[in-house]
N, C-alpha and C. Protein backbone atom coordinates (compact mmCIF):
# COMPACT_ATOMS: atom_id res chain seq x y z
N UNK A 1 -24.47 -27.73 -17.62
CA UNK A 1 -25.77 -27.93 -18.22
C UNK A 1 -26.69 -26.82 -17.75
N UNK A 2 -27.25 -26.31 -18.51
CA UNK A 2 -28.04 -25.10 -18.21
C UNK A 2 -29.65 -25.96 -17.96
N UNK A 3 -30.44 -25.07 -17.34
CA UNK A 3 -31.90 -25.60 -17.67
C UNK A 3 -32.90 -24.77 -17.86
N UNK A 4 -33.74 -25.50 -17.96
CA UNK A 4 -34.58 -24.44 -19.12
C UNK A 4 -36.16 -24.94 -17.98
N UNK A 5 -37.01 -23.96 -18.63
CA UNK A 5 -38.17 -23.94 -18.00
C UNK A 5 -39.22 -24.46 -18.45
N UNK A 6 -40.60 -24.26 -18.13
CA UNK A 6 -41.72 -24.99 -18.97
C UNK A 6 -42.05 -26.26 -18.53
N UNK A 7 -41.15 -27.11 -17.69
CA UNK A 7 -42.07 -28.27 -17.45
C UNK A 7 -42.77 -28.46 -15.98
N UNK A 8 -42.77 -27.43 -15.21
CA UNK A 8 -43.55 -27.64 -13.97
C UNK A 8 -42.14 -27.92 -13.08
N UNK A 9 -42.88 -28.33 -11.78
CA UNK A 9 -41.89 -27.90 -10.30
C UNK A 9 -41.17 -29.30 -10.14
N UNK A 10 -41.52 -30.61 -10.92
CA UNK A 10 -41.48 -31.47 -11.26
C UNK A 10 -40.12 -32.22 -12.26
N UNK A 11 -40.25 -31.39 -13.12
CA UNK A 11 -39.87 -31.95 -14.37
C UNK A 11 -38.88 -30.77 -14.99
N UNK A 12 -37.34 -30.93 -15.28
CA UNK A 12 -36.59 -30.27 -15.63
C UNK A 12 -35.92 -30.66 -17.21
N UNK A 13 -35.49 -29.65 -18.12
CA UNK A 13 -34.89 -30.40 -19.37
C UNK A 13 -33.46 -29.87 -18.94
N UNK A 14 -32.04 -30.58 -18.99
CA UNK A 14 -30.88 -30.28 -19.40
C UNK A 14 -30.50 -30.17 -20.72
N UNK A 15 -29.35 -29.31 -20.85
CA UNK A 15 -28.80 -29.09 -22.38
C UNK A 15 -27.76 -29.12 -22.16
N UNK A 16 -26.91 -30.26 -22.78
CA UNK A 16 -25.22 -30.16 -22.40
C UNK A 16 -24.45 -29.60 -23.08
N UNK A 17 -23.57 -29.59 -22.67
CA UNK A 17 -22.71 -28.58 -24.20
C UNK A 17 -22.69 -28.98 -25.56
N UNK A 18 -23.19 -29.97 -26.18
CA UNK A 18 -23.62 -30.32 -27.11
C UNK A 18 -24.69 -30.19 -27.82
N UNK A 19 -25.70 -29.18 -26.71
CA UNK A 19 -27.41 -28.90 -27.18
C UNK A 19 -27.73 -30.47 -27.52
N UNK A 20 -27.62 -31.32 -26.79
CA UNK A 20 -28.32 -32.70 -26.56
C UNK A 20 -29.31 -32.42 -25.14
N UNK A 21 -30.62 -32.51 -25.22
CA UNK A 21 -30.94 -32.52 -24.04
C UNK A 21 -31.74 -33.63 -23.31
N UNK A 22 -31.89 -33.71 -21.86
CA UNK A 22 -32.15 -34.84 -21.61
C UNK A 22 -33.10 -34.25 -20.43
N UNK A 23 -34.82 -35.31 -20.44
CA UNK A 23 -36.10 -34.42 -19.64
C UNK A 23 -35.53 -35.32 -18.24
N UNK A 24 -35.46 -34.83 -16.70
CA UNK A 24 -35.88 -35.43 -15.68
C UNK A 24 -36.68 -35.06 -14.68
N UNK A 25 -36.87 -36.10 -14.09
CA UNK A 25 -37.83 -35.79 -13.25
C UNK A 25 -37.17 -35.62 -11.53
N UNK A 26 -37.00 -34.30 -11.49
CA UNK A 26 -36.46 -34.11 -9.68
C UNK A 26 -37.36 -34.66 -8.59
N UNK A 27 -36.22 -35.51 -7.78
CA UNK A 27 -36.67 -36.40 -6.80
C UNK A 27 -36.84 -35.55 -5.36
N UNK A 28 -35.67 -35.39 -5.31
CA UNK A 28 -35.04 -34.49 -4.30
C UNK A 28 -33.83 -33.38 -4.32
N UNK A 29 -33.85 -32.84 -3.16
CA UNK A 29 -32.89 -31.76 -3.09
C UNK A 29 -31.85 -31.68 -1.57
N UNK A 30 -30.93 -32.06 -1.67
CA UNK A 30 -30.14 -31.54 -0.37
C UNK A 30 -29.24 -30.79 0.05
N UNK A 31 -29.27 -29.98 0.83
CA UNK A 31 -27.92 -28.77 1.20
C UNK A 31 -26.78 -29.82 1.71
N UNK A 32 -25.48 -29.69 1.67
CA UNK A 32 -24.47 -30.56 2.57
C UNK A 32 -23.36 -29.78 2.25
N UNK A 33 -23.19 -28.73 4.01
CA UNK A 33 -22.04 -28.33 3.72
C UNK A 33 -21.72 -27.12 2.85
N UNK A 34 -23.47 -26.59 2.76
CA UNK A 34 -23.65 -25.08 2.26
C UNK A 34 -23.60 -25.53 0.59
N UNK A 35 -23.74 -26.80 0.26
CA UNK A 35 -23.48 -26.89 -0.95
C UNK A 35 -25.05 -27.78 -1.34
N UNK A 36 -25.67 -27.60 -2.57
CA UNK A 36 -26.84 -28.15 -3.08
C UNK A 36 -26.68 -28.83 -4.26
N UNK A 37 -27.40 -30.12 -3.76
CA UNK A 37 -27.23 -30.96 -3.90
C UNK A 37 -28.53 -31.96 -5.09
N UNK A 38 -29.11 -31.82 -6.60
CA UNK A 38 -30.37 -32.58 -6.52
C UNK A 38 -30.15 -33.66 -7.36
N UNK A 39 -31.27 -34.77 -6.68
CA UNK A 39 -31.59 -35.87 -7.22
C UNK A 39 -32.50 -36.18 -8.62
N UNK A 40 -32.05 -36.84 -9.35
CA UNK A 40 -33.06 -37.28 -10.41
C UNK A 40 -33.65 -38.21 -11.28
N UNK A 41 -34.52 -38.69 -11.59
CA UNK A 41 -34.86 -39.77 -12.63
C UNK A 41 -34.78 -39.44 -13.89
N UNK A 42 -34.58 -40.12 -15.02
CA UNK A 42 -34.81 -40.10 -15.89
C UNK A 42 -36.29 -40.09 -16.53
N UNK A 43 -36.90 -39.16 -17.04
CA UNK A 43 -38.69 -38.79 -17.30
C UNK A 43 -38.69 -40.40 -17.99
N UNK A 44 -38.07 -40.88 -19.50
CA UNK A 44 -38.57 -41.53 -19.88
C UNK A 44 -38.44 -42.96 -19.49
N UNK A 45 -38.29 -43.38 -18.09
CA UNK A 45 -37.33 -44.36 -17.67
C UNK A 45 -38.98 -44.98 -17.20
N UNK A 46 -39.47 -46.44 -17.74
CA UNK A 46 -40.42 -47.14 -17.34
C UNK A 46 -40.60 -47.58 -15.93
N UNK A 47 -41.52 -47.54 -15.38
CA UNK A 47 -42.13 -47.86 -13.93
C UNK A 47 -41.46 -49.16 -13.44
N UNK A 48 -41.54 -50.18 -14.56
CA UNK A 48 -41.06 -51.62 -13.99
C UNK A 48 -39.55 -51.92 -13.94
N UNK A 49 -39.02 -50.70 -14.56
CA UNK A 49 -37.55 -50.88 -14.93
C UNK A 49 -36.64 -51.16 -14.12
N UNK A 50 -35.95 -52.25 -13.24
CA UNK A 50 -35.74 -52.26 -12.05
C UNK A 50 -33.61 -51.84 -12.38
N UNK A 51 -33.40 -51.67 -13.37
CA UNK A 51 -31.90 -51.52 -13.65
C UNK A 51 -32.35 -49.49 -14.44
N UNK A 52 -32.45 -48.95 -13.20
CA UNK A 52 -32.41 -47.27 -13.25
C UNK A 52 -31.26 -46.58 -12.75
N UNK A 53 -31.07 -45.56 -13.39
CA UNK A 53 -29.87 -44.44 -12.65
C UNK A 53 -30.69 -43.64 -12.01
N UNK A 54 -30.14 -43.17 -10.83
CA UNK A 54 -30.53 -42.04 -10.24
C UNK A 54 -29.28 -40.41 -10.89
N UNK A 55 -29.51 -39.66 -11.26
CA UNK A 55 -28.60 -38.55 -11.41
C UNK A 55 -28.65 -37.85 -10.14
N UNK A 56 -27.17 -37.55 -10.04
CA UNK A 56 -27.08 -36.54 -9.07
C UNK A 56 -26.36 -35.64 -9.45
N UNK A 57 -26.51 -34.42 -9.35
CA UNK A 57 -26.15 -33.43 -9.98
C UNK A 57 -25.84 -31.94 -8.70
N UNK A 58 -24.61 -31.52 -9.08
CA UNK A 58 -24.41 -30.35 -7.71
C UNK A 58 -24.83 -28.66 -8.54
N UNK A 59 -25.50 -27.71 -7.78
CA UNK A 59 -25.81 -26.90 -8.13
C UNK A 59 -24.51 -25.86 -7.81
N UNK A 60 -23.81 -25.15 -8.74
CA UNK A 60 -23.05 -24.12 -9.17
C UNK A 60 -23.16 -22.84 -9.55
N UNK A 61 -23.10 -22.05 -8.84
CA UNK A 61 -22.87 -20.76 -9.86
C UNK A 61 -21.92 -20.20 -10.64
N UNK A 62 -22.16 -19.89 -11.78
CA UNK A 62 -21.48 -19.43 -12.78
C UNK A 62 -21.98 -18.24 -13.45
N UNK A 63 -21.48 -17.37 -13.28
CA UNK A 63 -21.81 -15.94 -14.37
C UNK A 63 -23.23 -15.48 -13.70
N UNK A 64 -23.56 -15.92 -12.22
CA UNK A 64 -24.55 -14.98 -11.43
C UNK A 64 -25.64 -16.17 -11.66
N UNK A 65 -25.64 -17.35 -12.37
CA UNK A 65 -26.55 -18.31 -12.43
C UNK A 65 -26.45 -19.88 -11.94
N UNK A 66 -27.48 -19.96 -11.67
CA UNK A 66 -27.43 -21.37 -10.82
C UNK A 66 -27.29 -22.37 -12.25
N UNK A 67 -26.57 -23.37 -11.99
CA UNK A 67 -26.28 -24.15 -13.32
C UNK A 67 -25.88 -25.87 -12.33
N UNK A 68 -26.20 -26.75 -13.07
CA UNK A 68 -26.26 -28.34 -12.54
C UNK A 68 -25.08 -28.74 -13.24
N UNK A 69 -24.11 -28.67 -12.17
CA UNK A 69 -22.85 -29.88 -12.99
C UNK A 69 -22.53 -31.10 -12.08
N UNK A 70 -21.55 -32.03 -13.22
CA UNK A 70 -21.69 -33.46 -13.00
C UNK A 70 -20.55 -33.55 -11.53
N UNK A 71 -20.67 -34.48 -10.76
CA UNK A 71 -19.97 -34.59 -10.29
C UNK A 71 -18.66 -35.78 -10.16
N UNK A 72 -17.44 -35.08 -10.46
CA UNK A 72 -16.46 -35.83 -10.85
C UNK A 72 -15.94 -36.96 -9.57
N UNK A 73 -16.04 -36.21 -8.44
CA UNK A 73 -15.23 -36.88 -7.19
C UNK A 73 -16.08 -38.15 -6.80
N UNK A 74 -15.36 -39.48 -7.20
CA UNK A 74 -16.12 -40.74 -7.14
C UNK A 74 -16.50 -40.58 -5.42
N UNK A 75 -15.86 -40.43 -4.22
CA UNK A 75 -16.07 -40.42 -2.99
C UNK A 75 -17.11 -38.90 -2.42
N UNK A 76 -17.04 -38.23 -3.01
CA UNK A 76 -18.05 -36.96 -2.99
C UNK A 76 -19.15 -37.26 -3.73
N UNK A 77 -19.48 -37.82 -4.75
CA UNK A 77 -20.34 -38.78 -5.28
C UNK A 77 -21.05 -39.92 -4.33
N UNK A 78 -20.54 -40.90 -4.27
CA UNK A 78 -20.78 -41.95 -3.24
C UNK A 78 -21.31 -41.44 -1.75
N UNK A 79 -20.75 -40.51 -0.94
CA UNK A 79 -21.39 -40.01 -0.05
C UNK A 79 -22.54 -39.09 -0.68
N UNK A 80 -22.85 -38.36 -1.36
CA UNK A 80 -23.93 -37.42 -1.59
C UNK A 80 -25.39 -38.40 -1.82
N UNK A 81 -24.75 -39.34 -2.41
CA UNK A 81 -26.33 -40.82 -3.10
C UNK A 81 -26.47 -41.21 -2.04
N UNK A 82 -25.22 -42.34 -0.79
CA UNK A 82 -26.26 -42.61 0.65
C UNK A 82 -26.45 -41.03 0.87
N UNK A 83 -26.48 -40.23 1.20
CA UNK A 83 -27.41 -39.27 1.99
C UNK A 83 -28.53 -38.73 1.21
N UNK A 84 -28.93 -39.03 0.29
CA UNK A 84 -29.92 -38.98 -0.71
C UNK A 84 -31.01 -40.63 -0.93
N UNK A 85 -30.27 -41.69 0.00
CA UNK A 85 -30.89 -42.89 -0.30
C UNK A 85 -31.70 -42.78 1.34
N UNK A 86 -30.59 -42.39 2.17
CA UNK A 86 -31.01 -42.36 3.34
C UNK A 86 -32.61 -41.31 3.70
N UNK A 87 -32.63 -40.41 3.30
CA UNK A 87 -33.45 -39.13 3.14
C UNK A 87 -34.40 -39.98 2.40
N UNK A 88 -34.52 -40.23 1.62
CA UNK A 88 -35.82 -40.94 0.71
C UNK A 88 -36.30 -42.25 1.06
N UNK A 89 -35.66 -43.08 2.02
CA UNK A 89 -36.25 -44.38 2.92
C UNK A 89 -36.63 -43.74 3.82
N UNK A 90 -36.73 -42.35 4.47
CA UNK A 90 -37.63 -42.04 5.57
C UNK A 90 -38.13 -41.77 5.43
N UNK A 91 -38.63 -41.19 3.87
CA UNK A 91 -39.92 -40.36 3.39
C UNK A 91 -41.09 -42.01 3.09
């Protein structure tokens, strides 16, 4: 997923390989292991909504550019969210 610019330091759009894109809102960011790591909401996801995804997404380079892909490894997954749940209950 590439991303594109224009919405502030805040707010990112993805475009998947389908040119479907989807606005979020970055929570956080973590290095683990020399590798980066960011968190995200969904922009249009309501305040009261208590059944939300968080995205987590690993930063890659490809062709000299930083690019957000999904992450496949259910246990590299699962550890990256607690250390992303943990980090955001101390804030």
């Amino acid at each position: 997923m590439a991303l594109s610019e224009g919405y502030g330091n805040d707010y990112i759009v993805l475009t998947d390989d389908d040119g479907n894109e989807l606005e979020l809102e970055h929570l956080d960011t973590l290095e683990i292991d020399g590798v980066l790591y960011m968190a995200f909401l969904p922009a249009d996801m309501d305040e009261d909504d208590e059944d939300f995804g968080v995205v987590i997404l690993k930063v890659v380079v490809e062709n000299d550019e930083d690019v957000l892909v999904t992450i496949d490894d259910d246990d590299e997954l699962d550890s990256i969210f607690k250390s992303f749940v943990e980090r955001l209950s101390d804030d």
